[in-house]
N, C-alpha and C. Protein backbone atom coordinates (compact mmCIF):
# COMPACT_ATOMS: atom_id res chain seq x y z
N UNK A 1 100.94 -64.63 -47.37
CA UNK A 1 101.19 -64.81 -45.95
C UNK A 1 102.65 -64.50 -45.67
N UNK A 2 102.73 -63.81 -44.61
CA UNK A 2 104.10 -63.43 -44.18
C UNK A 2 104.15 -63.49 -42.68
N UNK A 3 105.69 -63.17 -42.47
CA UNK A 3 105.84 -62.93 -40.54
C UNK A 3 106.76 -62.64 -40.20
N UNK A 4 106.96 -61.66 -39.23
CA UNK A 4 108.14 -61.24 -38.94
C UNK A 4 108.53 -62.45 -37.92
N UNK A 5 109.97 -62.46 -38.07
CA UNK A 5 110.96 -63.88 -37.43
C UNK A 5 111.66 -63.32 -36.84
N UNK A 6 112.44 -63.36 -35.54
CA UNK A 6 114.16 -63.15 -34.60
C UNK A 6 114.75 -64.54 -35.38
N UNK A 7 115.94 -64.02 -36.09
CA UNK A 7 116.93 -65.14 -36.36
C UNK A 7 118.48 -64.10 -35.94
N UNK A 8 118.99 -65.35 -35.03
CA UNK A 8 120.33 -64.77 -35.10
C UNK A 8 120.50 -63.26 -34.33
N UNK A 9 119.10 -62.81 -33.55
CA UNK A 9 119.46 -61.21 -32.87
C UNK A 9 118.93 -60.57 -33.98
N UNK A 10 118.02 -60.82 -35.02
CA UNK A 10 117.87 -59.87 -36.09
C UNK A 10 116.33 -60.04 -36.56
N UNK A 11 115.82 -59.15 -36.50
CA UNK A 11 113.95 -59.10 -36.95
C UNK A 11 113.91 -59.00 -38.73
N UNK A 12 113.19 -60.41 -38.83
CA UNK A 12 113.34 -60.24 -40.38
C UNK A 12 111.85 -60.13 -40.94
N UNK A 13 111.86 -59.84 -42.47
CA UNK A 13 109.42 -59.94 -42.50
C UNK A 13 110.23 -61.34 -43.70
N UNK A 14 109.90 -62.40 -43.67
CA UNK A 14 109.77 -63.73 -44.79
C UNK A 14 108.83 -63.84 -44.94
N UNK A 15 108.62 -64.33 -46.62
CA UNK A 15 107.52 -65.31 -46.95
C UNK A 15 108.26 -66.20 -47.74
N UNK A 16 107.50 -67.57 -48.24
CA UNK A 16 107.47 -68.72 -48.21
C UNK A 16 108.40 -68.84 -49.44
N UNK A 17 109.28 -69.31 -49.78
CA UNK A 17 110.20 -69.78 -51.34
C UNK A 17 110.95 -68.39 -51.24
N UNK A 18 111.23 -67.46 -50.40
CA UNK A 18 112.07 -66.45 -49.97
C UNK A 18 114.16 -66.31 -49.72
N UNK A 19 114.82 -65.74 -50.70
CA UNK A 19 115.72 -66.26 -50.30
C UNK A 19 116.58 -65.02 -49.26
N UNK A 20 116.96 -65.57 -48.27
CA UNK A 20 117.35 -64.46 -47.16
C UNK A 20 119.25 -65.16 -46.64
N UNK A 21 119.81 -63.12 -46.60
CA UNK A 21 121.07 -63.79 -45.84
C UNK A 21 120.91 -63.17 -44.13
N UNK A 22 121.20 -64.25 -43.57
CA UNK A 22 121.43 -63.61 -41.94
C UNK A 22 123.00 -64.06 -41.72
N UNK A 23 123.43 -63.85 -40.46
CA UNK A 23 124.60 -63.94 -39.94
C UNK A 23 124.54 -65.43 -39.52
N UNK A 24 125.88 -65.67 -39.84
CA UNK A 24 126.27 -67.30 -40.39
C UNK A 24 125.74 -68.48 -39.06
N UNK A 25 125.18 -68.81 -39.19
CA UNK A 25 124.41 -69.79 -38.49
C UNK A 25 125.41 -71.08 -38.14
N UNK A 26 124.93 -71.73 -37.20
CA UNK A 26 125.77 -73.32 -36.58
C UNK A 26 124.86 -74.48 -37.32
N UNK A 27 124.59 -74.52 -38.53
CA UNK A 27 123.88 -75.81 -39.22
C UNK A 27 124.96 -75.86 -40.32
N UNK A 28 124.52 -77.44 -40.74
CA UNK A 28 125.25 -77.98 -42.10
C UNK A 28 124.48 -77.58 -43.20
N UNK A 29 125.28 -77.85 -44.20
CA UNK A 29 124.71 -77.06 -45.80
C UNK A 29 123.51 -78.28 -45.91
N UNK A 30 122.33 -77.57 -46.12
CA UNK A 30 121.44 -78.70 -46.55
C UNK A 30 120.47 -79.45 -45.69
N UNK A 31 120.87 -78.44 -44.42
CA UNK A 31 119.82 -78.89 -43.40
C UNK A 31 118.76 -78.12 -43.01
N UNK A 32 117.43 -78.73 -42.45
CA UNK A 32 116.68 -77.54 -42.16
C UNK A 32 116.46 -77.69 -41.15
N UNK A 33 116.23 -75.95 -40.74
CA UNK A 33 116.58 -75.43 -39.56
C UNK A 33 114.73 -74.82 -39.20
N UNK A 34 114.49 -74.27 -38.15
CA UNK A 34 113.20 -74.13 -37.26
C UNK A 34 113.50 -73.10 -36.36
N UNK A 35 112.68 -72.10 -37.01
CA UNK A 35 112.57 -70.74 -36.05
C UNK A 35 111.20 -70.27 -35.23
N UNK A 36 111.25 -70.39 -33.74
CA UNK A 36 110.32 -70.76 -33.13
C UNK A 36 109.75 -68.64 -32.30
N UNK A 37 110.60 -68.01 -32.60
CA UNK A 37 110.75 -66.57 -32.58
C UNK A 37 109.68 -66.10 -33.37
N UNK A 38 108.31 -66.22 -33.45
CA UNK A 38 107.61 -65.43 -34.51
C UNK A 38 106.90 -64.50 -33.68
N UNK A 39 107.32 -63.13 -34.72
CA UNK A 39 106.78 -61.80 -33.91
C UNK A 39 105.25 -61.67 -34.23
N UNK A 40 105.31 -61.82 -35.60
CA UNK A 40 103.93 -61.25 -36.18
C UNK A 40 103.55 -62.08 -37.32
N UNK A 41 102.22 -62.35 -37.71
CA UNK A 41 102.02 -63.24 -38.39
C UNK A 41 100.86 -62.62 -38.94
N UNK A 42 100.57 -62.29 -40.75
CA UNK A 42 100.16 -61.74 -41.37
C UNK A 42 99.14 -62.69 -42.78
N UNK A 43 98.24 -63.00 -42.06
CA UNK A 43 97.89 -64.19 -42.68
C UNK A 43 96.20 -63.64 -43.65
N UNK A 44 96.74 -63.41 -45.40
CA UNK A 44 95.75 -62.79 -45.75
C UNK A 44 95.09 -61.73 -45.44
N UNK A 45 95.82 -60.26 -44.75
CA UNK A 45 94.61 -59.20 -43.87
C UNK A 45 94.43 -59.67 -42.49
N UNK A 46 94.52 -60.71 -42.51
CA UNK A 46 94.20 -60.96 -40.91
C UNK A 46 95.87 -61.36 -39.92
N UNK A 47 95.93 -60.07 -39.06
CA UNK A 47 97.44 -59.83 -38.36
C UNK A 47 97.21 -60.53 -37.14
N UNK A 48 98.20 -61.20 -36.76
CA UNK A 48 98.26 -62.03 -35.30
C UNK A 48 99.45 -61.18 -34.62
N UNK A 49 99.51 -60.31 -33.67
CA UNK A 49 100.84 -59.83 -33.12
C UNK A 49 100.95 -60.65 -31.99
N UNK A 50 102.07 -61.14 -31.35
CA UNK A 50 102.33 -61.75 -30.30
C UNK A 50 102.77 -61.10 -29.42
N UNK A 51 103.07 -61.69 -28.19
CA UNK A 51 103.58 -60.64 -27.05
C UNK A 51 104.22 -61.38 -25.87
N UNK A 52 105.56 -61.55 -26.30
CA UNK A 52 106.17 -61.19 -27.08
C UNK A 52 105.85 -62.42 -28.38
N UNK A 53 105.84 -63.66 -28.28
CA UNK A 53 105.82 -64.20 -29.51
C UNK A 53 104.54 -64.78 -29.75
N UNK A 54 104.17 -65.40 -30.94
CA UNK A 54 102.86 -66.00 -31.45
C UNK A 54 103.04 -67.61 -30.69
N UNK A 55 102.00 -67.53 -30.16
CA UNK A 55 101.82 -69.18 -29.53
C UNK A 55 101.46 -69.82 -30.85
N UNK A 56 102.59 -71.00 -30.92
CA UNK A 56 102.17 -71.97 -31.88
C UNK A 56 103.13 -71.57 -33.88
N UNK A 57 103.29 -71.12 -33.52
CA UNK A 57 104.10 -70.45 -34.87
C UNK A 57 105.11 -71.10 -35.13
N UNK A 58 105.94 -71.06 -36.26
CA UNK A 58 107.35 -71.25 -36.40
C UNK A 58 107.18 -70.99 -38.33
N UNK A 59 108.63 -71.10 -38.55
CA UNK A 59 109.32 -70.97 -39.63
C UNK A 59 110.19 -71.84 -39.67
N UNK A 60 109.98 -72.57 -40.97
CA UNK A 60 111.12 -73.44 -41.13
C UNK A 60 111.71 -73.29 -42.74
N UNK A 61 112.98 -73.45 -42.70
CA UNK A 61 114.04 -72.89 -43.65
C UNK A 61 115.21 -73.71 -43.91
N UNK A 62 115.38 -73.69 -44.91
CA UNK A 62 116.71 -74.56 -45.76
C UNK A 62 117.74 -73.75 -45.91
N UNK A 63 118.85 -74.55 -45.32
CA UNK A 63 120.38 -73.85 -44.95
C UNK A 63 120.92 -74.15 -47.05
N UNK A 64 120.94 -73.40 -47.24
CA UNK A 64 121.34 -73.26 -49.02
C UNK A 64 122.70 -73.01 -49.16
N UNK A 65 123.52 -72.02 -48.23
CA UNK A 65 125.15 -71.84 -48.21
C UNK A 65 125.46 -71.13 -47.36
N UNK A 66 126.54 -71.44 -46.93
CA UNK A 66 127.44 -70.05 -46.09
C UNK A 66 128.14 -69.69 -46.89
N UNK A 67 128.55 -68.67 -46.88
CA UNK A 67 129.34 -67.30 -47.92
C UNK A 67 129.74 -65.70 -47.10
N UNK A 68 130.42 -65.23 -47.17
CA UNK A 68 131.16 -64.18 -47.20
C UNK A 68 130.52 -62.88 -47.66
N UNK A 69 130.09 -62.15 -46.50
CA UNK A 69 129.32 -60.91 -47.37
C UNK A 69 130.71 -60.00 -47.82
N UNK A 70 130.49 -58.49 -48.47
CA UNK A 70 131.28 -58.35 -49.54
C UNK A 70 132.15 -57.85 -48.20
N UNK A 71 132.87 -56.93 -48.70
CA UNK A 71 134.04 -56.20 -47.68
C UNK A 71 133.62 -54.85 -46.99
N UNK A 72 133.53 -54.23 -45.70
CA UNK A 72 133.73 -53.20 -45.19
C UNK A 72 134.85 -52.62 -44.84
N UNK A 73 135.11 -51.23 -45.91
CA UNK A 73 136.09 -50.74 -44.96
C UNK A 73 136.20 -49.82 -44.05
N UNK A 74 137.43 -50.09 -43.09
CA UNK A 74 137.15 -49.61 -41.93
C UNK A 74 138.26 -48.28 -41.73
N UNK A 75 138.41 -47.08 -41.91
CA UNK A 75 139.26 -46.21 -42.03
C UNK A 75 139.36 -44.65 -41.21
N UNK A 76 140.29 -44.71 -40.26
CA UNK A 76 140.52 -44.04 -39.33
C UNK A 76 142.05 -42.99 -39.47
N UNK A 77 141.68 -41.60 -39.36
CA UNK A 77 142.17 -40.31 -39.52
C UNK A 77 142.08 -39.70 -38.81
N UNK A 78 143.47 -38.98 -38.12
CA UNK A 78 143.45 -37.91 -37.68
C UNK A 78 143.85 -36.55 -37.99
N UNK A 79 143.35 -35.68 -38.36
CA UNK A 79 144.09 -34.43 -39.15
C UNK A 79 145.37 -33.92 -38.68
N UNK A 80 146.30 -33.75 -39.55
CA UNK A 80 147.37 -32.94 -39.29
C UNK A 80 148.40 -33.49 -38.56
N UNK A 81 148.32 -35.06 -37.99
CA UNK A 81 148.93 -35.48 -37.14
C UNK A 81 150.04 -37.29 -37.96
N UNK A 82 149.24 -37.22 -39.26
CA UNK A 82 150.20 -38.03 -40.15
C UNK A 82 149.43 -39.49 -39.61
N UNK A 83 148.28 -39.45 -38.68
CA UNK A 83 148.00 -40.78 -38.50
C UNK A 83 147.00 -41.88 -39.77
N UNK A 84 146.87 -42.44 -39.87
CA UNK A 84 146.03 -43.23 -40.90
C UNK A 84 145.92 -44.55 -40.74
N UNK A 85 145.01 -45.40 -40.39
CA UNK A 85 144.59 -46.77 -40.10
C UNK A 85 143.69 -47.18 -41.24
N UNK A 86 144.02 -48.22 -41.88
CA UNK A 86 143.04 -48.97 -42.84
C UNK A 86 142.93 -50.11 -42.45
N UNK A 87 141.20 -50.16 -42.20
CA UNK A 87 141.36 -52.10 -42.29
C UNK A 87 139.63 -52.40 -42.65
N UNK A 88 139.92 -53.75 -43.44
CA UNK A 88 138.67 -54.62 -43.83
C UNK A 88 138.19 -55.52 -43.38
N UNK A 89 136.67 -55.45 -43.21
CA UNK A 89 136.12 -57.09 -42.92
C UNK A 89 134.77 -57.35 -43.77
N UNK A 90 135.00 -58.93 -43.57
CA UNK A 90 134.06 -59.37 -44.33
C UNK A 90 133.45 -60.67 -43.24
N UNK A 91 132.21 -59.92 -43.56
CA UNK A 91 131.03 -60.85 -42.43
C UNK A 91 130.76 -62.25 -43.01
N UNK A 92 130.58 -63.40 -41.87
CA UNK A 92 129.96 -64.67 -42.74
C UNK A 92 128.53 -64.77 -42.70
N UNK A 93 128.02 -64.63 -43.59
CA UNK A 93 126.74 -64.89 -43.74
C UNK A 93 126.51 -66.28 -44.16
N UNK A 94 125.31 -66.43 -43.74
CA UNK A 94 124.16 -68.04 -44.04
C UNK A 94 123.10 -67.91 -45.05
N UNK A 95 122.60 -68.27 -46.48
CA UNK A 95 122.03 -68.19 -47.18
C UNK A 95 120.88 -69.26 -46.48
N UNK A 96 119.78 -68.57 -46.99
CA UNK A 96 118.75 -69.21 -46.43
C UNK A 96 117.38 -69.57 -47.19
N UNK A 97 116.59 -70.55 -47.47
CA UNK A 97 115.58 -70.33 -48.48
C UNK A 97 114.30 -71.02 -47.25
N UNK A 98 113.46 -70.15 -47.59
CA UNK A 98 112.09 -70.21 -46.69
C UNK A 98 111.31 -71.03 -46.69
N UNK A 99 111.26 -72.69 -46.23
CA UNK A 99 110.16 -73.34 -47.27
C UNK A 99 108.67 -73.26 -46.79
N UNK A 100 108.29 -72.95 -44.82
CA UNK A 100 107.31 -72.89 -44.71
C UNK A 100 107.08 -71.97 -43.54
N UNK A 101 105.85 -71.74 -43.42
CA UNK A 101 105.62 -69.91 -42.71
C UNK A 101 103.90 -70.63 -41.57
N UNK A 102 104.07 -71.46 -40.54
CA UNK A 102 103.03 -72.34 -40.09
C UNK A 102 102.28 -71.04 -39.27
N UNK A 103 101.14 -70.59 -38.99
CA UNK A 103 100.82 -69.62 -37.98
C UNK A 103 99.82 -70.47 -37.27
């Protein structure tokens, strides 16, 4: 069983004991959190699409860590003109573990 979820502005497919990073969430380490956004719900062969969401659905998930995804760099050139800009970022992500997938 699986389902696609909106967490955070972002369409994800989870299933159940799943470990997922999204963009760093407003919960404490160790809490669980409830995603009421279910697009699609894939239960054995048998597909539920919603429209927009599944009446009655949710996902619920254990906040496991926030952490630091790795670095992007960001680097800007112009030819012939001696210009050069360097710069890095690093996104916070929310570690997430899936414990249940209700349709």
């Amino acid at each position: 069983m699986y389902a696609i979820v909106e967490i955070a502005g972002q369409q994800f497919k989870v299933e159940k004991d799943q470990k997922l990073y999204v963009h760093r969430l407003d919960a404490e380490r160790g809490s669980v959190v409830e995603f009421d956004k279910v697009l699609l719900v894939d239960n054995d062969g048998k597909v539920v699409v919603g429209s927009p969401v599944v009446e009655g659905a949710k996902v619920t998930a254990e906040v496991v860590s926030h952490v630091k995804a790795d670095k992007v760099i960001v680097f800007h050139k112009k030819r012939r003109k001696g210009y050069r800009k360097k710069n890095g970022h690093r996104q916070c992500m929310t570690e997430l573990k899936i414990n249940n997938v209700v349709a």
